[in-house]
C-alpha atoms as a PDB file:
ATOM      1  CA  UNK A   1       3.737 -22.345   3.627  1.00  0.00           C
ATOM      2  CA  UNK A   2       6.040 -20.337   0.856  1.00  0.00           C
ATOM      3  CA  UNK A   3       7.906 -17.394   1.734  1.00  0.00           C
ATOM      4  CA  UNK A   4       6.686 -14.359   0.224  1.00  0.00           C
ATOM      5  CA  UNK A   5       9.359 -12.430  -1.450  1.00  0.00           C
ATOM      6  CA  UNK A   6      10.128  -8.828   0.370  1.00  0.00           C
ATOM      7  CA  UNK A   7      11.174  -7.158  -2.803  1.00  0.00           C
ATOM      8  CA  UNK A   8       8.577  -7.972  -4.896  1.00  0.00           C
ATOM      9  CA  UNK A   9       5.858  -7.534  -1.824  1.00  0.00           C
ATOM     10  CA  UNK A  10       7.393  -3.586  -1.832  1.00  0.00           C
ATOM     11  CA  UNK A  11       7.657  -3.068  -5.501  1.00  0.00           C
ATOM     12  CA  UNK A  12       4.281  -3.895  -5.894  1.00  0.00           C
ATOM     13  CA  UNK A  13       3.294  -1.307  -3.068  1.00  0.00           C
ATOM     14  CA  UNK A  14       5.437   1.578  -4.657  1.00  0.00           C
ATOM     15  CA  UNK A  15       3.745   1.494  -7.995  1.00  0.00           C
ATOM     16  CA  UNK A  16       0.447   0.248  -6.475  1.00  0.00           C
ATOM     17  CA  UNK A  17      -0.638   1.519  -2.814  1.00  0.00           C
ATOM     18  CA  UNK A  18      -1.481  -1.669  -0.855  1.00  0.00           C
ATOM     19  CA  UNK A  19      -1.391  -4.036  -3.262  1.00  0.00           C
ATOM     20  CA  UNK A  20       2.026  -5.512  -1.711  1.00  0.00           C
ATOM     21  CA  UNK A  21       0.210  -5.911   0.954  1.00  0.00           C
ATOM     22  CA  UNK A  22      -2.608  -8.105  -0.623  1.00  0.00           C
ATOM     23  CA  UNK A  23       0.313 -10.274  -2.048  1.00  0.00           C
ATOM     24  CA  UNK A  24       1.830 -10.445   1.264  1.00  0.00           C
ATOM     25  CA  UNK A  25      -1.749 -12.074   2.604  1.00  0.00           C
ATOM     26  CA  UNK A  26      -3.686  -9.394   3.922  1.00  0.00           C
ATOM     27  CA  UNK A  27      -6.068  -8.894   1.289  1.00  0.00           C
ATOM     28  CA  UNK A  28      -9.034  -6.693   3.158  1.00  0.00           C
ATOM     29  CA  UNK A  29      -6.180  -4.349   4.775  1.00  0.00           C
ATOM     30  CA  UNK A  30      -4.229  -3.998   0.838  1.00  0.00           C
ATOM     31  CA  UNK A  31      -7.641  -3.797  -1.302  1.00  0.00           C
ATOM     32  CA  UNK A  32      -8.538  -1.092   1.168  1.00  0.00           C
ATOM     33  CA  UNK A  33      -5.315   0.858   0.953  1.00  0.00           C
ATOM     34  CA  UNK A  34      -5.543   0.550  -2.828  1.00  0.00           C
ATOM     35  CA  UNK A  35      -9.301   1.801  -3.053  1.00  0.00           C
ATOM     36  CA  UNK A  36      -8.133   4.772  -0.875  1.00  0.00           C
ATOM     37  CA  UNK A  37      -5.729   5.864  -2.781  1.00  0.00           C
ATOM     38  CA  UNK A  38      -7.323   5.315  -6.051  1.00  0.00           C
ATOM     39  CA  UNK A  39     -10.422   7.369  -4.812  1.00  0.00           C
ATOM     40  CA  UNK A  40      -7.937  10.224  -3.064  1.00  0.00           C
ATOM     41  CA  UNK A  41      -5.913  10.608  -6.543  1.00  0.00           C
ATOM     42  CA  UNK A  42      -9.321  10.909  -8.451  1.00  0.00           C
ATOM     43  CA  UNK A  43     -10.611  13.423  -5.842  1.00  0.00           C
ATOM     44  CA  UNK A  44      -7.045  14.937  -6.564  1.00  0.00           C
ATOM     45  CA  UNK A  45      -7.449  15.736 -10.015  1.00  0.00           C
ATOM     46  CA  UNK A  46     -10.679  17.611  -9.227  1.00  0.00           C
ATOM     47  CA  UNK A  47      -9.214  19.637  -5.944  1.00  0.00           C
ATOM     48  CA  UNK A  48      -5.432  20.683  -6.260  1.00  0.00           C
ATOM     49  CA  UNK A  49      -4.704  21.010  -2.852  1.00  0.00           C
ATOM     50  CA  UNK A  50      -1.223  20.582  -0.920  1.00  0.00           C
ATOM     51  CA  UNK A  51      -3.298  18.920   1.905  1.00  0.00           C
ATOM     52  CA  UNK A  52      -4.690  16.031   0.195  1.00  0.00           C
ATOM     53  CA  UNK A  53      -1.222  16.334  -1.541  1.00  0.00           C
ATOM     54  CA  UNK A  54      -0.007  15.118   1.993  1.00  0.00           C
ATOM     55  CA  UNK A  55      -2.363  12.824   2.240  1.00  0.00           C
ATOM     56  CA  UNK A  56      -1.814  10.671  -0.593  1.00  0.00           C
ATOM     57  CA  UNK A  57       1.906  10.762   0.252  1.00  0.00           C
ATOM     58  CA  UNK A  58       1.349   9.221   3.829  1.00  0.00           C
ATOM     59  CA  UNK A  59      -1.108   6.900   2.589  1.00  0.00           C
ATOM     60  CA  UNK A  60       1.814   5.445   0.441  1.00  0.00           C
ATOM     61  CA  UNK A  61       4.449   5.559   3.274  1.00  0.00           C
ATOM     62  CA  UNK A  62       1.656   3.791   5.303  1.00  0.00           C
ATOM     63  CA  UNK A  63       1.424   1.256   2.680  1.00  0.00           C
ATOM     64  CA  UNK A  64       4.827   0.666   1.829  1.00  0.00           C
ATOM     65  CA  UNK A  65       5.449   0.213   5.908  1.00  0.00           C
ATOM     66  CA  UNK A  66       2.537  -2.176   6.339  1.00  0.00           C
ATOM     67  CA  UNK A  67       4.060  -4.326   3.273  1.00  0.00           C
ATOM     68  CA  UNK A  68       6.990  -4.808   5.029  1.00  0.00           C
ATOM     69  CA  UNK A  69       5.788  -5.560   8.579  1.00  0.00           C
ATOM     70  CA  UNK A  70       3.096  -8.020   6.828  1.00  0.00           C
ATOM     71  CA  UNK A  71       5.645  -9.690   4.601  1.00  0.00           C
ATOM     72  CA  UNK A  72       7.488 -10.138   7.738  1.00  0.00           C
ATOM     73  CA  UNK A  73       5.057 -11.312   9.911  1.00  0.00           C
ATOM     74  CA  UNK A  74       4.066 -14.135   6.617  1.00  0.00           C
ATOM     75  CA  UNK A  75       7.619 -15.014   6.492  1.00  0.00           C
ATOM     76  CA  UNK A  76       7.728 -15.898  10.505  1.00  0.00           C
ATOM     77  CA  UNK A  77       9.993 -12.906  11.140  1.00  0.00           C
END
């Protein structure tokens, strides 16, 4: 099995919530952090709030977290 490469796994996921994720393997748990987001930044444009603000912004920690422990689960580590 090839090793999936960390950097690009997490570059993906800054620019694109959970996709780095999908790339990593886990394509139900990355397509569904991606949809999130999408939906919460179009619900965003509609209601500025701080809250869903937050929101987005943990969603993307979350994501950029899960990339790594997924990539490192893939890679045996």
């Amino acid at each position: 099995m090839a090793q999936k490469n960390m950097a690009i796994a997490l570059l993906i996921s800054f620019f694109l919530a959970g996709l780095g994720i999908a790339y990593a393997g886990d394509v139900k748990k990355g397509v569904s952090i991606f949809a999130a987001a999408v939906i919460l930044n179009f619900i965003s444009i509609y209601v500025l709030g701080l809250l869903l603000g937050i929101v987005i912004f943990l969603l993307w920690i979350y994501g950029m977290y899960e990339t790594y422990n997924v990539v490192k689960i893939y890679n045996g580590g």
